[in-house]
Every structure is written in structure tokens, then in C-alpha cells.
Protein backbone atom coordinates (compact mmCIF):
# COMPACT_ATOMS: atom_id res chain seq x y z
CA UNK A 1 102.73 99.73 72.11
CA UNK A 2 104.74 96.60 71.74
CA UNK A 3 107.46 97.54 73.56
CA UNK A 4 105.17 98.65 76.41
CA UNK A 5 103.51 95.65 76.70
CA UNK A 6 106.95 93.65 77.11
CA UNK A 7 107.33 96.19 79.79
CA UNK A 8 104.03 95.37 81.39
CA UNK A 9 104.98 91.72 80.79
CA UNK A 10 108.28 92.25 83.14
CA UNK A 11 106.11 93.84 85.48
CA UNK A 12 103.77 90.90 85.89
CA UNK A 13 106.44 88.30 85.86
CA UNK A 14 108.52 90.15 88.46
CA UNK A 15 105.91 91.75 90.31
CA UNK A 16 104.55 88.52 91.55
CA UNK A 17 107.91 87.08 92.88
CA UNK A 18 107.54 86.58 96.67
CA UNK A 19 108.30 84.60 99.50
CA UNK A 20 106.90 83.29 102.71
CA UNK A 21 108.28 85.08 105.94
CA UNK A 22 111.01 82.50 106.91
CA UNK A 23 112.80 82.14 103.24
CA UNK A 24 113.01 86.05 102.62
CA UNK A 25 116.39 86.55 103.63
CA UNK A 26 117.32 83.61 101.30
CA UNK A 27 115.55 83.76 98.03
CA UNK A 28 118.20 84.74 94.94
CA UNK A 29 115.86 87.31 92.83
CA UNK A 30 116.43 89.78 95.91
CA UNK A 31 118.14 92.72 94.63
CA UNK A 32 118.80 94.85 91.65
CA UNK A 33 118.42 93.14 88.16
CA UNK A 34 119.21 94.48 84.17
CA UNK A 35 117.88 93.38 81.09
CA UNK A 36 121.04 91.97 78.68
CA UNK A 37 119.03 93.21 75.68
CA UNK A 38 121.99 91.40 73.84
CA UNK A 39 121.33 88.11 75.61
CA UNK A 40 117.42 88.34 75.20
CA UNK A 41 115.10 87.43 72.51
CA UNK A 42 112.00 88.83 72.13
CA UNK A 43 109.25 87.03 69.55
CA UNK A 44 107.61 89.08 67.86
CA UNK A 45 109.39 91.91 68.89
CA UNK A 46 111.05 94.37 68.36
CA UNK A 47 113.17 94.16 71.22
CA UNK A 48 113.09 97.38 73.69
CA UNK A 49 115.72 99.94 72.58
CA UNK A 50 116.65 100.66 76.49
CA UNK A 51 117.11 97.58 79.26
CA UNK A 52 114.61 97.81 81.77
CA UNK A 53 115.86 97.41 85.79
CA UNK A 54 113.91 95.26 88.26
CA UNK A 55 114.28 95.78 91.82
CA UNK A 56 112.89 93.01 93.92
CA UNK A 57 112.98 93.45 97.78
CA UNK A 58 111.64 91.78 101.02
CA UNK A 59 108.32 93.14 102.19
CA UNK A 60 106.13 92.15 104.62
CA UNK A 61 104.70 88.62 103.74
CA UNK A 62 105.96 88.38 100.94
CA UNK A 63 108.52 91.19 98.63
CA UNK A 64 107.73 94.50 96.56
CA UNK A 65 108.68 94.42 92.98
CA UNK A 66 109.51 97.93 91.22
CA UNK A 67 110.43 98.15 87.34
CA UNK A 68 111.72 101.19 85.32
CA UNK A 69 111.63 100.81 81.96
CA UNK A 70 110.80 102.99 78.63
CA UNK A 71 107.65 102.38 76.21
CA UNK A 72 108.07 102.19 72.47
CA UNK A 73 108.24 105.52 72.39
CA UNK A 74 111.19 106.12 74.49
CA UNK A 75 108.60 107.59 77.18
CA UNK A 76 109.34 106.15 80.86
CA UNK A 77 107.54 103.49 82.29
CA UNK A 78 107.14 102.73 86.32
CA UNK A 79 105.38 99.67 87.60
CA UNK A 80 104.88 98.17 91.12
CA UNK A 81 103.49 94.99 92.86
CA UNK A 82 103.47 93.62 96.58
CA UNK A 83 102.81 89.66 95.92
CA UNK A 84 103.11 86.53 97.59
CA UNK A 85 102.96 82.70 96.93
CA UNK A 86 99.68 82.18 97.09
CA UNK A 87 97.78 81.49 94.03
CA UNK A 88 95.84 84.52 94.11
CA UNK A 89 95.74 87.36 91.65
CA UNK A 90 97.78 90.28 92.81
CA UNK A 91 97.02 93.66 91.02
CA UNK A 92 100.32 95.74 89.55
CA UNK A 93 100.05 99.56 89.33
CA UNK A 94 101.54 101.27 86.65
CA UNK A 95 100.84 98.18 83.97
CA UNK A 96 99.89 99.20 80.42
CA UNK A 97 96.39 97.38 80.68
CA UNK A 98 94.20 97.89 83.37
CA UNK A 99 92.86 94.99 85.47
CA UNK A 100 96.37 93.83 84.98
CA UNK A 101 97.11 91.05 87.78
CA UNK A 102 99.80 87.71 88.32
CA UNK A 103 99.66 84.76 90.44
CA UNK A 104 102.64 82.63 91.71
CA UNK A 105 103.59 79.25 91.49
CA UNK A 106 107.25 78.86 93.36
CA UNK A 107 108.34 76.01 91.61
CA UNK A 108 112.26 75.03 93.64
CA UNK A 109 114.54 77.43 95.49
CA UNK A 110 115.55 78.95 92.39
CA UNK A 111 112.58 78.92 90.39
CA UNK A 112 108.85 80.32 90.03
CA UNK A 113 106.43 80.34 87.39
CA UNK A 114 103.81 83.87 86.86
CA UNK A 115 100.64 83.72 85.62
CA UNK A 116 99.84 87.03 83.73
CA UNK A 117 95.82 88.05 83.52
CA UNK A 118 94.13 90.99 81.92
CA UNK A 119 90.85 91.40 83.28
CA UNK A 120 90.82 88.26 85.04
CA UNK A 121 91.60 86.44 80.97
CA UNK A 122 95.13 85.03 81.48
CA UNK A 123 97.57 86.10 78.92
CA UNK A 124 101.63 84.96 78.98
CA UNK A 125 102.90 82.83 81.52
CA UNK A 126 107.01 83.60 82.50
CA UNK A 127 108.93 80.94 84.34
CA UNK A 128 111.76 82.39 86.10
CA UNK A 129 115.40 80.65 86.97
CA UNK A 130 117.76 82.22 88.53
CA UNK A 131 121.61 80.60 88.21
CA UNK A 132 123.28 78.66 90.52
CA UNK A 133 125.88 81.46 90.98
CA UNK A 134 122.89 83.69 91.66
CA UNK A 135 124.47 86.50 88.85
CA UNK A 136 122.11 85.67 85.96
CA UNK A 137 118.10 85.33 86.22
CA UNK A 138 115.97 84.31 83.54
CA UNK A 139 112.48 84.95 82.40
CA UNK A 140 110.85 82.81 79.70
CA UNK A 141 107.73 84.01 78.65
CA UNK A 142 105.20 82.17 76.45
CA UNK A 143 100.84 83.12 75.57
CA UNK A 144 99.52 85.77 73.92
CA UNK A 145 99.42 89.34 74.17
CA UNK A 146 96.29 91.87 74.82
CA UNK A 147 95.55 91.40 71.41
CA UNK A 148 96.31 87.47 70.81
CA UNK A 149 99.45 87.44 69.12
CA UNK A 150 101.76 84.91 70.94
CA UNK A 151 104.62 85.75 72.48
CA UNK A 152 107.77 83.87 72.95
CA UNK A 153 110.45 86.15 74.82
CA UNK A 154 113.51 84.88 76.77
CA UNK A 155 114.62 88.22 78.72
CA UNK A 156 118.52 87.48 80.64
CA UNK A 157 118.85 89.40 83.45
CA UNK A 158 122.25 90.58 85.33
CA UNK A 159 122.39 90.96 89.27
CA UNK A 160 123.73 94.25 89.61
């Protein structure tokens, strides 16, 4: 279950990343993205056994996240989210809670923050950097989970 809520956590961090119509073309967390388990530190953990890939791509208004990943279990996990920039609550299909939403906060050119809800009850927040070479992107996530335990993950990600 752990591991599938780190999953989830991915997807609400990543599903949320969007971008207004004129900056699309621009924004550095467009395009195809592994988890360094190596490079990544997940608190409480365990760490997932399998790196999970995020693909991030322009979409009307804003960009469509999609992450494949495997639950605790080893059984495959799918998520996706259309989101924007604008404060508001966007759902993400396929997350391990239901009522599962994120809202955005771009923070610089190279930055955004996520804020993670489970029935409207926010839960981990993940700011997101993306290097100034644009190969590395990552996710620093700090709350609690479902079930209130905090969570302190730093998840590297490699452009691929």
C-alpha cells in the first residue's frame, strides 16, 4: 500500500504541472521523465522496487500528465491528469484514493509547487525544480499520507 501511495503521490505532483497557452512550447518538465530510485529518498519508505515514468505533454490550456508505475505488490499502476495553473483542484484518474485532486502554484520558469488533497483534506505538498540543463527534475515532497504518517520523499528524475 505504501508503495502505491508514493505512486499516487507522483501522480498528484505531476499530474498538476501545466502551463498557460503562450509558455507551452517552453516549459522544461515537457517530455519523458524516470525515477533514479538510486538518487531518491523516500521517508518512511520503502522505496518502490521499479522506477516509475512520467510523461508530461502540452494539452489544450494547459498539459496532460500520464504515469506508469507498479504498486507494492509489483501490480501495474496507470494514472492521468489534464491541469492547469489555476489554483483549482484538478481530479487524477487512476489515483489509489478516490476524491484524489492537486492544485498548482508555478512558482519561476523552472519551478512549481502541488498541492495534494484527498477528499478535498490536503495531504503532501511536492515542489518541483527542474535543472538548469533541463536533464534532471526534482520532486520534494513533504505532509502526511492517507493515514497521517508524514512523508518526506525527494524523488530525482532523468529526462529521457
Amino acid at each position: 500500500m505504501r508503495r502505491f501511495f508514493i505512486i499516487g503521490l507522483l501522480a498528484t505532483a505531476f499530474a498538476a504541472v501545466a502551463t498557460t497557452a503562450h509558455g507551452q512550447a517552453t516549459d522544461p518538465w515537457v517530455g519523458t521523465w524516470t525515477t533514479n530510485l538510486a538518487k531518491s529518498t523516500y521517508s518512511p519508505g520503502p522505496a518502490p522496487k521499479t522506477p516509475a515514468t512520467v510523461t508530461i505533454a502540452s494539452a489544450s490550456n494547459g498539459i496532460k500528465t500520464t504515469i506508469d508505475g507498479a504498486d507494492a505488490q509489483g501490480k501495474p499502476t496507470h494514472t492521468e491528469s489534464v491541469s492547469t495553473f489555476d489554483g483549482k483542484d484538478t481530479p487524477v484518474d487512476g489515483a489509489p484514493a478516490l476524491n484524489t485532486t492537486t492544485a498548482l502554484k508555478r512558482i519561476d520558469g523552472r519551478t512549481f509547487e502541488a498541492q495534494g488533497k484527498v477528499g478535498g483534506k490536503p495531504t503532501v505538498t511536492t515542489r518541483v525544480v527542474v535543472s538548469a540543463d533541463g536533464k534532471t527534475m526534482t520532486a520534494t515532497q513533504t505532509g502526511q499520507d492517507i493515514k497521517g504518517q508524514a512523508i518526506k520523499n525527494v524523488i530525482v528524475l532523468e529526462k529521457q
